[in-house]
N, C-alpha and C. Protein backbone atom coordinates (compact mmCIF):
# COMPACT_ATOMS: atom_id res chain seq x y z
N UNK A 1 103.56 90.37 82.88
CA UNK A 1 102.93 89.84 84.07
C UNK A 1 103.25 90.77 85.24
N UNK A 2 102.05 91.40 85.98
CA UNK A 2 102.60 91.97 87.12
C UNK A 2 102.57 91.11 88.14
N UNK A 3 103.24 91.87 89.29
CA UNK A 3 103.24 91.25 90.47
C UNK A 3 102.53 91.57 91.33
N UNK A 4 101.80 90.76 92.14
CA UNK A 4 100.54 90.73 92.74
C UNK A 4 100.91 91.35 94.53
N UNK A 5 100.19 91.58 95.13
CA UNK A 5 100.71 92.05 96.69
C UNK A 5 101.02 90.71 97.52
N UNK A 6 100.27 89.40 97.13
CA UNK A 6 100.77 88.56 97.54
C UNK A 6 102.22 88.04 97.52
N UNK A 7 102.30 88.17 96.13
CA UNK A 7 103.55 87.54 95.18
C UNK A 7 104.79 88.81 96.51
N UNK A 8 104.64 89.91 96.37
CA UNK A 8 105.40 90.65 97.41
C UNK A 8 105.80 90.78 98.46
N UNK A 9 104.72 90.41 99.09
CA UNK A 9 104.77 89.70 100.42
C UNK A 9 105.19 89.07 100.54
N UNK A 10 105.78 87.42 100.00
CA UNK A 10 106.14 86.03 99.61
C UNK A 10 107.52 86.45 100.21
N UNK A 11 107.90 87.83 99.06
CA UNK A 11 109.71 88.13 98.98
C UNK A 11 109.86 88.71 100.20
N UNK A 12 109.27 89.93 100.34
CA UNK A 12 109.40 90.63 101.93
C UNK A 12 109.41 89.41 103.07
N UNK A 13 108.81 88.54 103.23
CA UNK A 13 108.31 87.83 104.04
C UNK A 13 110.28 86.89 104.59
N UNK A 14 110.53 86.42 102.38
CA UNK A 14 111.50 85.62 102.72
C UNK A 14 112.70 86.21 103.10
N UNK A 15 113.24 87.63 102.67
CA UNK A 15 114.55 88.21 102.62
C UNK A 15 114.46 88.71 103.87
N UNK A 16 113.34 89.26 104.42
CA UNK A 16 113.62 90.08 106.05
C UNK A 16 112.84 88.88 106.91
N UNK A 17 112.64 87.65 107.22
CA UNK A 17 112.43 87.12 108.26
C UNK A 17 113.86 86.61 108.62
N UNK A 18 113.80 86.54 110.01
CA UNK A 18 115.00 86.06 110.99
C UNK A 18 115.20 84.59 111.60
N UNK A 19 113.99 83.75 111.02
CA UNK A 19 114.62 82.57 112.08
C UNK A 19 115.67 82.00 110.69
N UNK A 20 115.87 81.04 111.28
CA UNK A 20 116.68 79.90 110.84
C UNK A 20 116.72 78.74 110.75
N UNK A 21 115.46 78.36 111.44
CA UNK A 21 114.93 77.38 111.98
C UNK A 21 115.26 76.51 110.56
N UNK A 22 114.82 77.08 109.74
CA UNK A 22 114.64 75.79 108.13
C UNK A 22 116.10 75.91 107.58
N UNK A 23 116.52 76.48 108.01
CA UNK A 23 118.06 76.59 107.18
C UNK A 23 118.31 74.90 107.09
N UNK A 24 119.12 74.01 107.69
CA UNK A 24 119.35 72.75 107.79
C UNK A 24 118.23 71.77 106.91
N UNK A 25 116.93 71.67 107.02
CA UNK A 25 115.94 70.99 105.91
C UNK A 25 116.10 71.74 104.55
N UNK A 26 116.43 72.78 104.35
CA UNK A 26 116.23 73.33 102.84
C UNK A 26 117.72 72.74 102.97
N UNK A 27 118.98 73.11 103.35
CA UNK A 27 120.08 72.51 102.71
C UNK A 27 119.99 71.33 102.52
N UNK A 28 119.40 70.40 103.37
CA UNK A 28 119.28 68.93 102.81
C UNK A 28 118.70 68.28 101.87
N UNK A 29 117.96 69.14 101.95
CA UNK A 29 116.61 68.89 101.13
C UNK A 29 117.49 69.04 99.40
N UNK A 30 118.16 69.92 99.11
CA UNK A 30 118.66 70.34 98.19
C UNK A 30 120.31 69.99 97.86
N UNK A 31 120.49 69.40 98.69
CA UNK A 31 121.95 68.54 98.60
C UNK A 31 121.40 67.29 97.76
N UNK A 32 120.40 66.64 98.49
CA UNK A 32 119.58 65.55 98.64
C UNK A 32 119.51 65.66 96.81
N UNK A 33 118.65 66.71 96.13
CA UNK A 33 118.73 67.04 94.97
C UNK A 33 119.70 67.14 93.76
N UNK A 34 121.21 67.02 94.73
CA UNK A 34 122.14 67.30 93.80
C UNK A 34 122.74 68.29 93.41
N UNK A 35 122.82 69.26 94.20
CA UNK A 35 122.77 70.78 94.23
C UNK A 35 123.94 71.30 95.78
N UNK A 36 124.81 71.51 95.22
CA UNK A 36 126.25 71.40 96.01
C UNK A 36 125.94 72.52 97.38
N UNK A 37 126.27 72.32 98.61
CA UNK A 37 126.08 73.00 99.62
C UNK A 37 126.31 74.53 99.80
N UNK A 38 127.86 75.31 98.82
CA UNK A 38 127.74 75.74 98.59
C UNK A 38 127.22 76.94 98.08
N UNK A 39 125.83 76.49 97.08
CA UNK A 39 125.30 76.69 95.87
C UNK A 39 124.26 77.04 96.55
N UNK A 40 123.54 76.70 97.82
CA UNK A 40 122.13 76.83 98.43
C UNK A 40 122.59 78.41 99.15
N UNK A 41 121.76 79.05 99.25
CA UNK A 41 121.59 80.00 100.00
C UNK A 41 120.48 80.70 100.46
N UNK A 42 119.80 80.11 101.64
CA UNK A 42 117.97 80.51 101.59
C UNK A 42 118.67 82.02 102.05
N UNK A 43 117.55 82.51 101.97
CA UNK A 43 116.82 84.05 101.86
C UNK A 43 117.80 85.21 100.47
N UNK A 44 118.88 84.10 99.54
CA UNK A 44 119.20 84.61 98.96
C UNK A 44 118.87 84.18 97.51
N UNK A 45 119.25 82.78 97.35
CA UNK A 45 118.70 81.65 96.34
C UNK A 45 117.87 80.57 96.40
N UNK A 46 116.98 81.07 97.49
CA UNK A 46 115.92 79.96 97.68
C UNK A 46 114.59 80.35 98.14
N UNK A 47 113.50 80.52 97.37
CA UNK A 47 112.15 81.25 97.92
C UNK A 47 111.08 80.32 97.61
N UNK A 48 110.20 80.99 97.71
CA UNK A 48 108.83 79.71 97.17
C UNK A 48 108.59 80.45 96.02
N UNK A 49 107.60 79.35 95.64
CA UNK A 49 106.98 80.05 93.92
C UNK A 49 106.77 81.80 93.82
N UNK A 50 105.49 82.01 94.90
CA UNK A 50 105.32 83.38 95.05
C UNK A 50 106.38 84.31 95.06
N UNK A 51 107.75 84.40 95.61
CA UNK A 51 109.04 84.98 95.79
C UNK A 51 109.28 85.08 94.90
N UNK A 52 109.80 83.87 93.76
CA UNK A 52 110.28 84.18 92.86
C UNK A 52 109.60 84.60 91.34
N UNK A 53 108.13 84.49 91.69
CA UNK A 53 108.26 85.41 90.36
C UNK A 53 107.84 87.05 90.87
N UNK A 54 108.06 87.51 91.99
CA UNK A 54 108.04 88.34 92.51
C UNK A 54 109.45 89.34 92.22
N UNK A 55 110.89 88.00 92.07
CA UNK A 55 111.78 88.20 91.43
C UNK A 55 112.07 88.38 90.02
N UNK A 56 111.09 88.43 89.48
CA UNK A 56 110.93 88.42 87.94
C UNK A 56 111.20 86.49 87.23
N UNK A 57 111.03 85.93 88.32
CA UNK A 57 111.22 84.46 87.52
C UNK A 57 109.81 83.55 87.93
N UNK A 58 110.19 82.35 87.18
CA UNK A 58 109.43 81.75 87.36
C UNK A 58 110.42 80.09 87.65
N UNK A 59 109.39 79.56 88.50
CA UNK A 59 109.98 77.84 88.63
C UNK A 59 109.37 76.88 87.18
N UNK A 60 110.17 76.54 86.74
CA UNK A 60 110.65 75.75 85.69
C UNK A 60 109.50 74.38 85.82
N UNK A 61 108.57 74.32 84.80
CA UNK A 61 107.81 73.28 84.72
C UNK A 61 108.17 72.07 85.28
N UNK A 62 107.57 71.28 86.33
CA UNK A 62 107.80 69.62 86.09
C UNK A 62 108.80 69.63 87.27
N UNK A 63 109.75 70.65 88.17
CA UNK A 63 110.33 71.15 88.98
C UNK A 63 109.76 70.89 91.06
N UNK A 64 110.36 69.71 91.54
CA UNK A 64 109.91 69.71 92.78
C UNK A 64 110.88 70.03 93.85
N UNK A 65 110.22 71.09 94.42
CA UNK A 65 111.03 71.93 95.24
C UNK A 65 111.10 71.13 96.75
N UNK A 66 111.02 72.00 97.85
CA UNK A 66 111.74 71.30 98.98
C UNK A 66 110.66 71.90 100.30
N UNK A 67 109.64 70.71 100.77
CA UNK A 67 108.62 71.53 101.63
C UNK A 67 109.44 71.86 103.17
N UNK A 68 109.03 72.44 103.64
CA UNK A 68 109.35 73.20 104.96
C UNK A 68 108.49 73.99 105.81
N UNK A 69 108.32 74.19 107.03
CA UNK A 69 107.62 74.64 107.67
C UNK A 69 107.52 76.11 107.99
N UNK A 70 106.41 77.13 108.06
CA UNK A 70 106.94 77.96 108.74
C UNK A 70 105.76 78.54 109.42
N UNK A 71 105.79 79.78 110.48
CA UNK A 71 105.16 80.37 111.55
C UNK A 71 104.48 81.90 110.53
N UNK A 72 103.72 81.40 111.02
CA UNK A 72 102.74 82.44 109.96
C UNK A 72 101.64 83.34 111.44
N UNK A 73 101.85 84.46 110.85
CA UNK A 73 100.76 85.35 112.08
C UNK A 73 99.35 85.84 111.66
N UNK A 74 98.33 85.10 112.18
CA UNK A 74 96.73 85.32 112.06
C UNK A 74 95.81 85.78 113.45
N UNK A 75 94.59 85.79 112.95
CA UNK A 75 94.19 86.42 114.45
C UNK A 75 92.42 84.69 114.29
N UNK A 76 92.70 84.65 115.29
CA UNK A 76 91.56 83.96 116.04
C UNK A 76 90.31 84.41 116.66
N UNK A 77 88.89 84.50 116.50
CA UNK A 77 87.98 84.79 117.17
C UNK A 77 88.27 84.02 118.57
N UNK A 78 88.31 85.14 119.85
CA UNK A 78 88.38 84.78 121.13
C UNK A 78 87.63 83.60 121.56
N UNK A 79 86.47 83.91 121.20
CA UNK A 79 85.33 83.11 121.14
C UNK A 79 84.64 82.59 120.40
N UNK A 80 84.58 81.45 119.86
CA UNK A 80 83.48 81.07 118.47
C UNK A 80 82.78 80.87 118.35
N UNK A 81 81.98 80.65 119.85
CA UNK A 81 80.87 80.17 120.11
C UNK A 81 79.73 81.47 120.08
N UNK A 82 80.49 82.61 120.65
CA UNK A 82 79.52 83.83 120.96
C UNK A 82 79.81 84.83 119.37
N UNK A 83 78.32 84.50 119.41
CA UNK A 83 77.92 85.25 117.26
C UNK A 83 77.87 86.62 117.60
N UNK A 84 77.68 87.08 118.72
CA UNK A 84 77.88 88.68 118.80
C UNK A 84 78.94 89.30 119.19
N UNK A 85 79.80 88.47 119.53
CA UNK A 85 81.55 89.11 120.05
C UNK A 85 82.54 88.65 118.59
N UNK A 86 82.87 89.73 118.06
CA UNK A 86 84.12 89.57 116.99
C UNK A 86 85.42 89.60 117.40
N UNK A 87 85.75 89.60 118.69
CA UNK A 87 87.33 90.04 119.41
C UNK A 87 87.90 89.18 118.78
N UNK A 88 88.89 89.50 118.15
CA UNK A 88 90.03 88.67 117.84
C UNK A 88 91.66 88.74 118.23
N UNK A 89 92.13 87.57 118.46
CA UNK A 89 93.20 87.60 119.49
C UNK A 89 94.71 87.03 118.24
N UNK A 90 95.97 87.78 118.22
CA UNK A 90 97.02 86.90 117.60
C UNK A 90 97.08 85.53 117.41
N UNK A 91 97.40 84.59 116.67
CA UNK A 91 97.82 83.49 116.90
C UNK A 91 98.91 83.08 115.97
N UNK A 92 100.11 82.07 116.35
CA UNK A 92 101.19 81.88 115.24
C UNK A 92 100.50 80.48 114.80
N UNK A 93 100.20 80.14 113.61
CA UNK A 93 99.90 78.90 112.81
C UNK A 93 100.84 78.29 111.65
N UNK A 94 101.59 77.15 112.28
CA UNK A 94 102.30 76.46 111.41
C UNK A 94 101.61 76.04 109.80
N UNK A 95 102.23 76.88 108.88
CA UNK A 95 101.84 76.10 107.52
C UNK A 95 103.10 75.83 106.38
N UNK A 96 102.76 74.40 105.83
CA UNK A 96 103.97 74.20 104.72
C UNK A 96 103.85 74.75 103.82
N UNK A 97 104.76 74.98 103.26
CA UNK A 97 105.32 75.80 102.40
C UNK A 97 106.24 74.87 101.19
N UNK A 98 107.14 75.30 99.60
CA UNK A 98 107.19 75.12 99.69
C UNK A 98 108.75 76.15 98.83
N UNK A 99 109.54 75.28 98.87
CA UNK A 99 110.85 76.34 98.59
C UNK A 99 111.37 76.22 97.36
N UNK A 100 112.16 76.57 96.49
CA UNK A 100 112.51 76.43 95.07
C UNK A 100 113.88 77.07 94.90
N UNK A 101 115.04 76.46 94.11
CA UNK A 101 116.44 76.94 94.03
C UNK A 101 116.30 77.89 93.15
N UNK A 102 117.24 78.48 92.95
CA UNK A 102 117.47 79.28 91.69
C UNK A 102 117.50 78.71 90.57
N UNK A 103 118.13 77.42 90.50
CA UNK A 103 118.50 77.00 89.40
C UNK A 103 117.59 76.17 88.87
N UNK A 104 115.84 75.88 89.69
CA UNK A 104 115.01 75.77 88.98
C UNK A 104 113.77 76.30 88.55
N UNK A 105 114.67 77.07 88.44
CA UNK A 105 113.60 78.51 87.96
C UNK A 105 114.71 79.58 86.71
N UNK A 106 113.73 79.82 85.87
CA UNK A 106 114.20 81.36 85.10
C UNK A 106 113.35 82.46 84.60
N UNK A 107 114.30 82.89 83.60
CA UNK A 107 113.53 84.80 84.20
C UNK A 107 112.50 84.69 83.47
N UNK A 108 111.47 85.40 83.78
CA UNK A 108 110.10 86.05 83.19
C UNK A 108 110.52 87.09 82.03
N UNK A 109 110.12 87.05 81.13
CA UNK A 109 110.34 87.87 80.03
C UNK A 109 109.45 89.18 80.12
């Protein structure tokens, strides 16, 4: 199975972004699960589907991970109304996501 540019992005996205903002909901979220505080470590042992089989794994059938929010960067037509202007402007758009431990997931053969 290769890995797709999405699937790459997923990992780039999770190991080099800087907030922190979700740190506290993924630990709970995953305490909550049974899964010792310890043991959690986002941007090290905790990605979404895409991440990890980006990592060579996969999440483990039947497996419900831990949703969370995050700030995603797109661009907006300035205007939507005017069909002859394409300007498009940044915008940050909240979308859920959703996260997965290590330990429910294994390796891709």
């Amino acid at each position: 199975m290769s890995v797709s540019a999405n699937q790459k992005q997923a990992l780039d996205n999770a190991i080099n972004g800087t907030s922190t903002a979700n740190y506290e909901p993924i630990i709970q979220g995953f305490m909550d699960k049974g899964i010792p505080k310890s043991e959690i470590l986002p941007r090290e042992n905790v990605f979404t589907f895409n991440a990890w089989i980006a990592k060579r794994r996969v999440v483990k059938q039947g497996e419900k991970g831990v949703k969370i929010y995050v700030k995603i960067q797109c661009e907006k037509k300035l205007n939507p109304e005017d069909k002859d202007n394409d300007e498009k402007v940044p915008v940050l758009k909240t979308k859920p996501v959703t996260v997965f431990h290590i330990s429910q997931t294994t390796e891709l053969h």
